[in-house]
PDB file of N, CA and C in Angstrom:
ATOM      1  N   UNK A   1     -15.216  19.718  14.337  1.00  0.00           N
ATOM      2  CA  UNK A   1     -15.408  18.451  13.683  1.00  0.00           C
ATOM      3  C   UNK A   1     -16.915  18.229  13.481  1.00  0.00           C
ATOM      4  N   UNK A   2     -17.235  17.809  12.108  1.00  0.00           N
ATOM      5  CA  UNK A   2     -18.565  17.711  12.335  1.00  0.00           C
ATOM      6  C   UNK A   2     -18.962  16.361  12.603  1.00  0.00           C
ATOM      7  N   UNK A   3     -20.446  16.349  13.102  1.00  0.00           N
ATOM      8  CA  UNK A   3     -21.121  15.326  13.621  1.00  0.00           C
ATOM      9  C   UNK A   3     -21.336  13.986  12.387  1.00  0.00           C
ATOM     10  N   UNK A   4     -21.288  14.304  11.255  1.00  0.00           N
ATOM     11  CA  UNK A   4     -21.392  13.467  10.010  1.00  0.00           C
ATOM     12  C   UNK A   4     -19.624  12.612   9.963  1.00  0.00           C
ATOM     13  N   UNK A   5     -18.895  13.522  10.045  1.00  0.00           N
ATOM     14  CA  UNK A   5     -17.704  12.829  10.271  1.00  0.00           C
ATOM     15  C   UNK A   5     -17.463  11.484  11.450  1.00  0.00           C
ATOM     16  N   UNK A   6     -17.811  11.991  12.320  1.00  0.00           N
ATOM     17  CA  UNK A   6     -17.599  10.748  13.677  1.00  0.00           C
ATOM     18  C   UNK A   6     -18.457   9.794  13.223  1.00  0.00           C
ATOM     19  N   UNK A   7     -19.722   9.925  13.024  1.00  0.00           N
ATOM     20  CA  UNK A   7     -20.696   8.823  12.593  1.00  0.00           C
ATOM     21  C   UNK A   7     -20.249   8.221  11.721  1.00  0.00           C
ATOM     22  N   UNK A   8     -19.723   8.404  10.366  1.00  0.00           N
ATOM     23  CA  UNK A   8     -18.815   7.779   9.603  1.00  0.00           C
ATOM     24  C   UNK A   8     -17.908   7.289   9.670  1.00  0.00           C
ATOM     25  N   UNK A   9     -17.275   8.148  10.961  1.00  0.00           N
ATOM     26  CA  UNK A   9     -15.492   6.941  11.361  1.00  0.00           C
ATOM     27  C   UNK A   9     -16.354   6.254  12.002  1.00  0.00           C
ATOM     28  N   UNK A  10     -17.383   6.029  12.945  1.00  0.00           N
ATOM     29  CA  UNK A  10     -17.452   4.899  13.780  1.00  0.00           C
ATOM     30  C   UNK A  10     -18.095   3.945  13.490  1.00  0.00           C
ATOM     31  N   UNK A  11     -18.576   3.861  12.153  1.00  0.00           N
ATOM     32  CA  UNK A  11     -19.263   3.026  11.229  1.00  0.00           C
ATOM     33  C   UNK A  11     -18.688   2.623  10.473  1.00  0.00           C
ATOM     34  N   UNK A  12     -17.538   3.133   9.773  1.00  0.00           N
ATOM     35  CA  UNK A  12     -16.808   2.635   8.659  1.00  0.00           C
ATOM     36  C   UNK A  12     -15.433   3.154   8.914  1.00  0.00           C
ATOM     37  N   UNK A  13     -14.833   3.485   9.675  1.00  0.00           N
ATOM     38  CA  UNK A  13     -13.269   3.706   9.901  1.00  0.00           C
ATOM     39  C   UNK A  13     -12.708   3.032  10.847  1.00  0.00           C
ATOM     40  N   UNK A  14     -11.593   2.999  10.762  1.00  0.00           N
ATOM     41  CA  UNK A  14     -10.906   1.960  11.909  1.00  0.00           C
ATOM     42  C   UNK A  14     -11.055   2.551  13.161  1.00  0.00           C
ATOM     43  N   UNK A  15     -11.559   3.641  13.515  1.00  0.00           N
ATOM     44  CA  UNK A  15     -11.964   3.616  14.940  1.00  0.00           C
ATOM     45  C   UNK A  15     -13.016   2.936  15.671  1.00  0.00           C
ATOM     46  N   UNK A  16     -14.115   3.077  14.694  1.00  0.00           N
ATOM     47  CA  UNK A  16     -15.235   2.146  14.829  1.00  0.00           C
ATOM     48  C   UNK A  16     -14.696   0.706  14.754  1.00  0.00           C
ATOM     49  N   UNK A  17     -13.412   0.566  13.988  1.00  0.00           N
ATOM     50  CA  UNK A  17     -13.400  -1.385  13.993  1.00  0.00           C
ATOM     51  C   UNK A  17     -12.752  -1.241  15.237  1.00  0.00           C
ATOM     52  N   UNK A  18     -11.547  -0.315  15.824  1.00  0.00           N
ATOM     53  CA  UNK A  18     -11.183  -0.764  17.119  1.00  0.00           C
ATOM     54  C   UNK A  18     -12.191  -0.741  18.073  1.00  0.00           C
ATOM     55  N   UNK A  19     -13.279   0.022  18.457  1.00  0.00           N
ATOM     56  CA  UNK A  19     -13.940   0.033  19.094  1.00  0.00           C
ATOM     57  C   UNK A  19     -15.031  -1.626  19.359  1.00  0.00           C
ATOM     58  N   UNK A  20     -15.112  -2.187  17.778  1.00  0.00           N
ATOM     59  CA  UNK A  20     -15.925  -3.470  18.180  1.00  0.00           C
ATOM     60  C   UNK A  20     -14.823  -4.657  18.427  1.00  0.00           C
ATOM     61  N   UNK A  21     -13.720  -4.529  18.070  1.00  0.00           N
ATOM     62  CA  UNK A  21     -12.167  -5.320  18.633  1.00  0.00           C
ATOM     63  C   UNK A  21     -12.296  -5.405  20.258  1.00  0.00           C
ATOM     64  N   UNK A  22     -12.264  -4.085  20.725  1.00  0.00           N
ATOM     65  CA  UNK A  22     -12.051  -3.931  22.285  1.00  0.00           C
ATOM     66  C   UNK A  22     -13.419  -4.481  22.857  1.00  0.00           C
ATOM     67  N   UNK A  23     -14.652  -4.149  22.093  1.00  0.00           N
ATOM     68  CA  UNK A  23     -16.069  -5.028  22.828  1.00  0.00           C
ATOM     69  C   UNK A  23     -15.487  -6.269  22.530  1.00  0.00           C
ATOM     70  N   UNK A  24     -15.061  -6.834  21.728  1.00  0.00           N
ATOM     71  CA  UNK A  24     -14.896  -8.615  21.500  1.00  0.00           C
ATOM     72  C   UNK A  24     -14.110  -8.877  22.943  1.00  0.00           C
ATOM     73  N   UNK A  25     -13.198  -7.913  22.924  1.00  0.00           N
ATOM     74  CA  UNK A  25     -11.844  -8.767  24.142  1.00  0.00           C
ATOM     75  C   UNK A  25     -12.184  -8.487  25.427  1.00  0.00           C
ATOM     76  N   UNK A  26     -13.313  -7.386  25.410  1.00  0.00           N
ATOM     77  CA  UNK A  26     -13.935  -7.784  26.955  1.00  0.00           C
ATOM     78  C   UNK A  26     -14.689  -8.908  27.569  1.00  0.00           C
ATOM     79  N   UNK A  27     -15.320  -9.240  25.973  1.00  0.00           N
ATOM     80  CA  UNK A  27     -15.968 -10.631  26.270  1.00  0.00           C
ATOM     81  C   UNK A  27     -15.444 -11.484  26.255  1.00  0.00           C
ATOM     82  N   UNK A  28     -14.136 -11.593  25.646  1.00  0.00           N
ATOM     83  CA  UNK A  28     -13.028 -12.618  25.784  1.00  0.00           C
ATOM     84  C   UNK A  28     -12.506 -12.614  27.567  1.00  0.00           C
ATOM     85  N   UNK A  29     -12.364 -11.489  27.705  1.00  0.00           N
ATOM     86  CA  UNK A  29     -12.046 -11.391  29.659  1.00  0.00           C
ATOM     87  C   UNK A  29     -12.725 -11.709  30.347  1.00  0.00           C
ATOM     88  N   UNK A  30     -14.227 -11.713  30.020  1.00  0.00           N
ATOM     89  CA  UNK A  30     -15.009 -12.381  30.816  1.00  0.00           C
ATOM     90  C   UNK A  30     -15.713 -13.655  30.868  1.00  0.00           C
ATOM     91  N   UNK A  31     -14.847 -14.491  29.715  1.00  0.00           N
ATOM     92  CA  UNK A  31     -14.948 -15.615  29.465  1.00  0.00           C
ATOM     93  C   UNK A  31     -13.849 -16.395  30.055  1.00  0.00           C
ATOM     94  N   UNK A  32     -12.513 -15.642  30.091  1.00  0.00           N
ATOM     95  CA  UNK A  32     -11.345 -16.367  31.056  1.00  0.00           C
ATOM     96  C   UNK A  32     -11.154 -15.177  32.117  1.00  0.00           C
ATOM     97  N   UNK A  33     -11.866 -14.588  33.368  1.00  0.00           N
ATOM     98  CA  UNK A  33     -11.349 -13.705  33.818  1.00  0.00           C
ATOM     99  C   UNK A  33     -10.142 -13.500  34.806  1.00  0.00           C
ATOM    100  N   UNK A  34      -9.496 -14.803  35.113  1.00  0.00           N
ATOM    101  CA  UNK A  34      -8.643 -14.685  36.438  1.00  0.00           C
ATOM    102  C   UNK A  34      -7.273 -15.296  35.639  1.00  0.00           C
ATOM    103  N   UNK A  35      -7.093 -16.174  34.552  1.00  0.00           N
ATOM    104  CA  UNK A  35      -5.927 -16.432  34.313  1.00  0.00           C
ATOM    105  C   UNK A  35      -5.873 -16.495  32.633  1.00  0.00           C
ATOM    106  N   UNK A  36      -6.546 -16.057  31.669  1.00  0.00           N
ATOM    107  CA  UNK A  36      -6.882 -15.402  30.576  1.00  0.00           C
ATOM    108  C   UNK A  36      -6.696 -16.946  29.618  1.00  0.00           C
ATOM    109  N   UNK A  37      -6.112 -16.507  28.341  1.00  0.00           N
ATOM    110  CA  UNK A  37      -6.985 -17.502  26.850  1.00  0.00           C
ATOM    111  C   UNK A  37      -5.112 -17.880  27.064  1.00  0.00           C
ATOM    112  N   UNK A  38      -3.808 -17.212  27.751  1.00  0.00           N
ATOM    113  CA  UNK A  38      -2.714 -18.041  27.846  1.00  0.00           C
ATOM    114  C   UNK A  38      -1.885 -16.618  27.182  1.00  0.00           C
ATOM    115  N   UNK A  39      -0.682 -16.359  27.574  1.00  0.00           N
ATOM    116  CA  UNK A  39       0.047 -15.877  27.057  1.00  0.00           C
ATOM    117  C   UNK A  39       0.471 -16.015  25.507  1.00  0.00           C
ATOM    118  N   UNK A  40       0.272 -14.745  24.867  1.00  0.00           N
ATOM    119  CA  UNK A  40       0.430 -15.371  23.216  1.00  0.00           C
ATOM    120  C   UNK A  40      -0.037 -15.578  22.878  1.00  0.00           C
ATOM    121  N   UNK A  41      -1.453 -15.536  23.198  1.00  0.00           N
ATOM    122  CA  UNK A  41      -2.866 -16.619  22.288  1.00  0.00           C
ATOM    123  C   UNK A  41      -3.991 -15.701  21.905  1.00  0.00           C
ATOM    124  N   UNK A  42      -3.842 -14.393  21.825  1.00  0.00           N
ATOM    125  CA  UNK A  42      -4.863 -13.652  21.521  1.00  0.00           C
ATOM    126  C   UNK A  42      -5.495 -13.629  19.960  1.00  0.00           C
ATOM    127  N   UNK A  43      -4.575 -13.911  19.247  1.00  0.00           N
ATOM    128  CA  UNK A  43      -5.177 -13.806  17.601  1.00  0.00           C
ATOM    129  C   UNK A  43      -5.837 -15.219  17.424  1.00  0.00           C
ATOM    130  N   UNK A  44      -5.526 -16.416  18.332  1.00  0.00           N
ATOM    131  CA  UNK A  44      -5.826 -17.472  18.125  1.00  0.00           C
ATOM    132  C   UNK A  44      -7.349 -17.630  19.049  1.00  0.00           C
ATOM    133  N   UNK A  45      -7.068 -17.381  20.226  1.00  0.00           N
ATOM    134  CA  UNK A  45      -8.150 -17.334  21.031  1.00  0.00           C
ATOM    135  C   UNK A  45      -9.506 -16.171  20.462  1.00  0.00           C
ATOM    136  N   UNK A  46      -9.166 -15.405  20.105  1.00  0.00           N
ATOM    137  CA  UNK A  46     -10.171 -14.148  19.833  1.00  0.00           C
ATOM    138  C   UNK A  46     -11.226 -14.641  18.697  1.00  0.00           C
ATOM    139  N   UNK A  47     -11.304 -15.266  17.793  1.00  0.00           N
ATOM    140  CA  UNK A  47     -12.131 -15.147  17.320  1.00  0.00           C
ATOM    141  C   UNK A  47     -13.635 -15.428  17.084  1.00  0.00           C
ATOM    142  N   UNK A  48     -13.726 -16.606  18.989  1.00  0.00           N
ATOM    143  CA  UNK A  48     -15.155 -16.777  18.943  1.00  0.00           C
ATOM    144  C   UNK A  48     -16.006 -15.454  20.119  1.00  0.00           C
ATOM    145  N   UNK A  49     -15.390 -14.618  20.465  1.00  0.00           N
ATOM    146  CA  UNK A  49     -15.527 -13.234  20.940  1.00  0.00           C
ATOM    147  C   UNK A  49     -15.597 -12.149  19.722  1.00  0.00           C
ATOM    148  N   UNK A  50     -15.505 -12.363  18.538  1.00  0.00           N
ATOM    149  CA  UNK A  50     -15.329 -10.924  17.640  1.00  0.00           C
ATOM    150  C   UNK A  50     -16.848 -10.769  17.423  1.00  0.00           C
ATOM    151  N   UNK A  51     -17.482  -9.439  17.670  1.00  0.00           N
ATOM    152  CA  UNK A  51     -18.531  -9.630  16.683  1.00  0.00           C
ATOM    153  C   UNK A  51     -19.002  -9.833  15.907  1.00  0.00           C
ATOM    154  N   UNK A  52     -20.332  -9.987  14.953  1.00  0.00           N
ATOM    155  CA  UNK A  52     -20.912 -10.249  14.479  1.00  0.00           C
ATOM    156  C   UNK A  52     -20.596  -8.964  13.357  1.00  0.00           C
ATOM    157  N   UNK A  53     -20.629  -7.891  13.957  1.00  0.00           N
ATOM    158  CA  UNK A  53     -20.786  -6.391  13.178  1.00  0.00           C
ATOM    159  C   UNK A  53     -19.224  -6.518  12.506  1.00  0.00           C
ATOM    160  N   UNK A  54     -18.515  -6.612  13.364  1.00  0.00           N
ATOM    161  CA  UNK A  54     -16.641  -6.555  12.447  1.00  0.00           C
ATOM    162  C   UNK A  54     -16.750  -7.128  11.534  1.00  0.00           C
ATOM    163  N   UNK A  55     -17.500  -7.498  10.492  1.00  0.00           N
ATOM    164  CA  UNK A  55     -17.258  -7.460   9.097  1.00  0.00           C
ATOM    165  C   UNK A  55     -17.769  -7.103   8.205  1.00  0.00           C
ATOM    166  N   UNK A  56     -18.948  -5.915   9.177  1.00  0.00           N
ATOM    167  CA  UNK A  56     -19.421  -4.630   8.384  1.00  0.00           C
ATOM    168  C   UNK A  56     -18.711  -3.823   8.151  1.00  0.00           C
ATOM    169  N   UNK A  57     -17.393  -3.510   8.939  1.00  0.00           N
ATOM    170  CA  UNK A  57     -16.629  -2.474   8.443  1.00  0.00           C
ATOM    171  C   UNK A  57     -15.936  -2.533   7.453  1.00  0.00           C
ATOM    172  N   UNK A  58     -15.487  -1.728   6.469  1.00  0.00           N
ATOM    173  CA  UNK A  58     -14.782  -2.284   5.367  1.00  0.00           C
ATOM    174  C   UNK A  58     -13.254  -2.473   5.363  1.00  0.00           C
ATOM    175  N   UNK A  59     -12.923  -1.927   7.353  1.00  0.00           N
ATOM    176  CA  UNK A  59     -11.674  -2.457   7.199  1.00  0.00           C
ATOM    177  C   UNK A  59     -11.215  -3.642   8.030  1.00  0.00           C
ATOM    178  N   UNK A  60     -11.962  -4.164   8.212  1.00  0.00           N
ATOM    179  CA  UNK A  60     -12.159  -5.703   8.375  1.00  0.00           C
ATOM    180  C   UNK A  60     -11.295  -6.445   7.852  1.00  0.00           C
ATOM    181  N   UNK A  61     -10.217  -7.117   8.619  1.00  0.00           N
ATOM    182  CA  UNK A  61      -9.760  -8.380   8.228  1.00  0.00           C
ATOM    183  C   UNK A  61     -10.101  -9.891   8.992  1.00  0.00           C
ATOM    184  N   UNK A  62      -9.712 -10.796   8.114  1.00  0.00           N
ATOM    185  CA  UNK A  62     -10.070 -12.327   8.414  1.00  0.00           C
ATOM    186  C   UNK A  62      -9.294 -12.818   9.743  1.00  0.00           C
ATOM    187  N   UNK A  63      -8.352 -12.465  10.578  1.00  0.00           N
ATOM    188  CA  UNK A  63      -7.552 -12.428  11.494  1.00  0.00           C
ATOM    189  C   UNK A  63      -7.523 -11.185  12.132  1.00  0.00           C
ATOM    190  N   UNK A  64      -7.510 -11.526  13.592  1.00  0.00           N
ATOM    191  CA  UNK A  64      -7.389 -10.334  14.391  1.00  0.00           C
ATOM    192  C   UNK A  64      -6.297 -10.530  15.291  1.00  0.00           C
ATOM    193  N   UNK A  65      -4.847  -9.808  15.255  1.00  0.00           N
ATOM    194  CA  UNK A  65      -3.765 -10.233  15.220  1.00  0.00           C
ATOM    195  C   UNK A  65      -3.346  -9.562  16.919  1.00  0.00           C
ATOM    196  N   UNK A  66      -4.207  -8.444  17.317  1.00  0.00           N
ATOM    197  CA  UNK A  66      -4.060  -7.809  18.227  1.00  0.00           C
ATOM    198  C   UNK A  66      -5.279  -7.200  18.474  1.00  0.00           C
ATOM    199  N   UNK A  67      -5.672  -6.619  20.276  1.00  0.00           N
ATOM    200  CA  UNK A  67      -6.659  -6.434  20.577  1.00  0.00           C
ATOM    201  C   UNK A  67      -6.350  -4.480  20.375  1.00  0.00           C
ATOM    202  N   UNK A  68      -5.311  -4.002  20.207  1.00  0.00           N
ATOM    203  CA  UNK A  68      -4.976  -2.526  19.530  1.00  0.00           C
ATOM    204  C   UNK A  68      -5.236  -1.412  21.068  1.00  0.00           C
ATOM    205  N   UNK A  69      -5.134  -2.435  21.681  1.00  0.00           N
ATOM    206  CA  UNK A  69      -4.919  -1.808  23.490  1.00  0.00           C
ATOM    207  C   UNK A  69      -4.131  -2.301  24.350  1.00  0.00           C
ATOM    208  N   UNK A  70      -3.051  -2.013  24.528  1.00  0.00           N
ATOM    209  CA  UNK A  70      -2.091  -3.141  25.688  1.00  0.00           C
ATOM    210  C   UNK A  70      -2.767  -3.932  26.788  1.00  0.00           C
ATOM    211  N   UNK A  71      -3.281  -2.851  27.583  1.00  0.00           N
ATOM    212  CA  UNK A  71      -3.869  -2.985  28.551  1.00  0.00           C
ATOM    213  C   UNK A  71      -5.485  -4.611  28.506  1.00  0.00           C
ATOM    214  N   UNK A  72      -5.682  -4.115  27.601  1.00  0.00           N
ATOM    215  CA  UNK A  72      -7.295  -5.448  27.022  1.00  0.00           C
ATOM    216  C   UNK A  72      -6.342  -6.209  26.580  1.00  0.00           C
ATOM    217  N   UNK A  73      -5.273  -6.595  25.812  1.00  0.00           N
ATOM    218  CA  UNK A  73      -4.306  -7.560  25.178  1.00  0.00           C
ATOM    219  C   UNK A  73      -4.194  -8.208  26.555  1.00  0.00           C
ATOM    220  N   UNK A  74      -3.022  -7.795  27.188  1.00  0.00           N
ATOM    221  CA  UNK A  74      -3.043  -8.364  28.437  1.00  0.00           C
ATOM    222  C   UNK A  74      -3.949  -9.057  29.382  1.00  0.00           C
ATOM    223  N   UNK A  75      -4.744  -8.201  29.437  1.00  0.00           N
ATOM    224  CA  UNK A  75      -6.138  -8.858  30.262  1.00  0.00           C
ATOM    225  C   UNK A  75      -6.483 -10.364  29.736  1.00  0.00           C
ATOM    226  N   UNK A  76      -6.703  -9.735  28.646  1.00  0.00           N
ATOM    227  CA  UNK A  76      -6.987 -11.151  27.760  1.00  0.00           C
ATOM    228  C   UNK A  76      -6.417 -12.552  27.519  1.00  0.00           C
ATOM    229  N   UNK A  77      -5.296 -12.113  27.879  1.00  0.00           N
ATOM    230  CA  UNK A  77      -4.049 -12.919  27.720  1.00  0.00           C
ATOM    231  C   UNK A  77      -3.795 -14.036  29.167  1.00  0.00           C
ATOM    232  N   UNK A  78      -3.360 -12.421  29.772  1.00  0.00           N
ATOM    233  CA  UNK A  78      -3.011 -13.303  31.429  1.00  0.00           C
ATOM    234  C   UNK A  78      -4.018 -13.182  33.088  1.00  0.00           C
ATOM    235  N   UNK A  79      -5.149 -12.810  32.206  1.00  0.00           N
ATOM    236  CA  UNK A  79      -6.482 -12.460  33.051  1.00  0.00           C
ATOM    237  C   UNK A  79      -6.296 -11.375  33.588  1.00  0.00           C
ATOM    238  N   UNK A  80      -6.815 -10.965  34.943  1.00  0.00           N
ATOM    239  CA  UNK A  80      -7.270  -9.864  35.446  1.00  0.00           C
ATOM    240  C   UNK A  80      -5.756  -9.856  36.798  1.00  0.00           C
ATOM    241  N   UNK A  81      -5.135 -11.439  37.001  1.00  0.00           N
ATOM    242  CA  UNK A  81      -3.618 -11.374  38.217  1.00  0.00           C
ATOM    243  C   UNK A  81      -2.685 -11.245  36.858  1.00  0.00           C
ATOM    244  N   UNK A  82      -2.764 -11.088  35.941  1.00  0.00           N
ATOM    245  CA  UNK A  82      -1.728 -10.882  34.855  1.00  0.00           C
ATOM    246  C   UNK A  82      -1.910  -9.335  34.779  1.00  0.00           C
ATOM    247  N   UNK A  83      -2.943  -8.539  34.333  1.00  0.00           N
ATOM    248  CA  UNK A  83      -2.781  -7.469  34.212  1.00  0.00           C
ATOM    249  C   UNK A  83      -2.380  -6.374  35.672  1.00  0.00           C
ATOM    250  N   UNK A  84      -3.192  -7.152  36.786  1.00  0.00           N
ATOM    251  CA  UNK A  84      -2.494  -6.769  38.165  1.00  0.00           C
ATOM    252  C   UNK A  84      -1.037  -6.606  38.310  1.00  0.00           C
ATOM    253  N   UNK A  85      -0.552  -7.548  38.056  1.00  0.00           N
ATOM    254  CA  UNK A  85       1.636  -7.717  38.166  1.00  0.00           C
ATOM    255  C   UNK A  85       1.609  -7.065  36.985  1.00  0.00           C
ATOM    256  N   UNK A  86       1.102  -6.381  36.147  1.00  0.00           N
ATOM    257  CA  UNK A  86       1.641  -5.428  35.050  1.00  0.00           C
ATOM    258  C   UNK A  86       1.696  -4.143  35.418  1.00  0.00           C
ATOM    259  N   UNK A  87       0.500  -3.731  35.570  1.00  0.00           N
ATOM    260  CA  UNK A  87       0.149  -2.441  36.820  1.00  0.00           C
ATOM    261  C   UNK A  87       1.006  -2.311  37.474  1.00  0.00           C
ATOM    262  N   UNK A  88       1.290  -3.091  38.708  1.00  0.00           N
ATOM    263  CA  UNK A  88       2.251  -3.647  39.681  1.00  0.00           C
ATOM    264  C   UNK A  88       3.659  -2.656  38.966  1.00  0.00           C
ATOM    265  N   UNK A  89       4.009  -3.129  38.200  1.00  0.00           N
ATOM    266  CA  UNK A  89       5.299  -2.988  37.447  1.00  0.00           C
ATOM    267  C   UNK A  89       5.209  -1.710  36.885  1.00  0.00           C
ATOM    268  N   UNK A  90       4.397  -1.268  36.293  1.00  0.00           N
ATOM    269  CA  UNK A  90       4.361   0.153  35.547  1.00  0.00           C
ATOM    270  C   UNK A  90       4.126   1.173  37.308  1.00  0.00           C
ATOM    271  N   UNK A  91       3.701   0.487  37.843  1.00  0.00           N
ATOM    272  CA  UNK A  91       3.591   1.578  39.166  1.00  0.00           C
ATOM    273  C   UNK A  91       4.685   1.918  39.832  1.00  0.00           C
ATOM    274  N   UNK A  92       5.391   0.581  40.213  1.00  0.00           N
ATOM    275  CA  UNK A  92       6.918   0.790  40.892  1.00  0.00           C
ATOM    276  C   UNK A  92       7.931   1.489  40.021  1.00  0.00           C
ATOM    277  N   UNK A  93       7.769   1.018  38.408  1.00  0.00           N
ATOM    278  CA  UNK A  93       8.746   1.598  37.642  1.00  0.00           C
ATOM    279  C   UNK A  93       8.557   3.715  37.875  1.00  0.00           C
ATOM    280  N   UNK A  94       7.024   3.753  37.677  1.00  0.00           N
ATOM    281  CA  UNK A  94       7.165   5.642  37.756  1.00  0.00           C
ATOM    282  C   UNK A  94       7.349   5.988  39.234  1.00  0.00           C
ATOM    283  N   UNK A  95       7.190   5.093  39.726  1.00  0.00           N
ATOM    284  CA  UNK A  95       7.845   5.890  41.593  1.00  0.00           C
ATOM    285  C   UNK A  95       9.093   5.797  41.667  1.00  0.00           C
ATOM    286  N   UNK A  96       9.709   4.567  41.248  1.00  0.00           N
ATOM    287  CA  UNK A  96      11.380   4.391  41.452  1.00  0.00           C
ATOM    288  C   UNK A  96      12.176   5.738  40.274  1.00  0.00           C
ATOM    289  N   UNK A  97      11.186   6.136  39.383  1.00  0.00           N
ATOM    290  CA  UNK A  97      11.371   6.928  38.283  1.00  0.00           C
ATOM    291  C   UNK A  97      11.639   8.514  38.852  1.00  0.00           C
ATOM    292  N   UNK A  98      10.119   9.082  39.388  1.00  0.00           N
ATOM    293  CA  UNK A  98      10.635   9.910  40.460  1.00  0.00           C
ATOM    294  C   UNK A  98      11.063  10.396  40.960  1.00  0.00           C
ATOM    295  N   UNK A  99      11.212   8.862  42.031  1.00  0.00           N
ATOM    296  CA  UNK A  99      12.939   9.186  43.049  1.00  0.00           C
ATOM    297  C   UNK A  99      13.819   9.992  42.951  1.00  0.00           C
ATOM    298  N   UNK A 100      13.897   8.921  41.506  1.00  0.00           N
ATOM    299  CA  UNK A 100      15.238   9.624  40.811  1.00  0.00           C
ATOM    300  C   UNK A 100      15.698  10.851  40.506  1.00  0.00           C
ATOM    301  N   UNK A 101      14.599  11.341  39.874  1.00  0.00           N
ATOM    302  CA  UNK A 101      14.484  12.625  39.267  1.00  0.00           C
ATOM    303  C   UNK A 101      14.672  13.506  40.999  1.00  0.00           C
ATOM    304  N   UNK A 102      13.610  13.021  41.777  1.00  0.00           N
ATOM    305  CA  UNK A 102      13.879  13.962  42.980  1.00  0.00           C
ATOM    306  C   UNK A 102      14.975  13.986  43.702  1.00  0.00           C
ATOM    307  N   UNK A 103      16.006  12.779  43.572  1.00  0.00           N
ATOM    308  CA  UNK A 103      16.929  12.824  44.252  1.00  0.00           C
ATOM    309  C   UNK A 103      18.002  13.625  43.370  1.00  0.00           C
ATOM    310  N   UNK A 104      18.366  13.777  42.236  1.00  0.00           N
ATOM    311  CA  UNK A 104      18.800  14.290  41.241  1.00  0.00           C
ATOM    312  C   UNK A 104      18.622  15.878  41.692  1.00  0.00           C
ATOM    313  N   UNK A 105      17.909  16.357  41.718  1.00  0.00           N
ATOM    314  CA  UNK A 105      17.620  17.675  41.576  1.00  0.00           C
ATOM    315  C   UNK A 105      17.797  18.385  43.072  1.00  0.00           C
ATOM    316  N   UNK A 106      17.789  17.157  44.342  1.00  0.00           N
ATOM    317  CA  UNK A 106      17.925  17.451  45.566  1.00  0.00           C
ATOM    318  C   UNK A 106      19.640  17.706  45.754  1.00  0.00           C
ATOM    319  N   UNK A 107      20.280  17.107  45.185  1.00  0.00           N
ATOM    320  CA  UNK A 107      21.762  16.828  44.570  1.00  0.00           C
ATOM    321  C   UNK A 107      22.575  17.950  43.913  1.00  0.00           C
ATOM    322  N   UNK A 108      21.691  18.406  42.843  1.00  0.00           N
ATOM    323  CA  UNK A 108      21.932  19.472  42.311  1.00  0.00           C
ATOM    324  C   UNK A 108      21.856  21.023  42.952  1.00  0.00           C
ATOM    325  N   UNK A 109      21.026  20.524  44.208  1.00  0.00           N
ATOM    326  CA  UNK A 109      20.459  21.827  44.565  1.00  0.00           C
ATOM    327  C   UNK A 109      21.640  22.250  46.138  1.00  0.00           C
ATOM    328  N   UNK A 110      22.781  21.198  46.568  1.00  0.00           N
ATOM    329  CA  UNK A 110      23.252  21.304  47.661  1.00  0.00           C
ATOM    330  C   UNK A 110      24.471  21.588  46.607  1.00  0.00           C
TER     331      UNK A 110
END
């Protein structure tokens, strides 16, 4: 890949706009960090966090409908004990997941 290419997506392609999206919603997290802008409220809440630069890119829109990361959505949303009980949940779900699989195959194997 050449080096002229990346400089160009990250200046003018939507990687570069997600990239100044995800700087906005950190500053959005650290503007509500423990119980966030409210469940549901990210396109509404976000826009005194967007940069300055997001509407240098040319794929720039007037609404920012999502932060294009679950993980920063969330944060943003239900702070830093919201994204904790999410974690929480994605953690128990792949251990109880596991299990399964190990008990399955322990099953199979008698």
């Amino acid at each position: 890949m050449e080096k002229g290419f990346v400089k160009e997506e990250l200046e003018k392609g939507t990687t570069g706009l997600r990239i100044l999206i995800w700087e906005g919603t950190l500053r959005m997290i650290a503007a509500h960090p423990f119980l966030g802008s409210g469940p549901g409220s990210f396109q509404v809440a976000y826009p005194p966090y967007r940069l300055p630069e997001y509407f240098g890119n040319p794929h720039a829109v007037d609404s920012t409908a999502h932060a294009h990361n679950e993980f920063l959505e969330i944060a943003a949303e239900t702070g830093i004990l919201g994204l904790a009980a999410f974690l929480g949940v994605l953690i128990v779900f792949f251990i109880k997941g596991i299990d399964i699989v190990r008990e399955e195959k322990r099953s199979e194997e008698h």
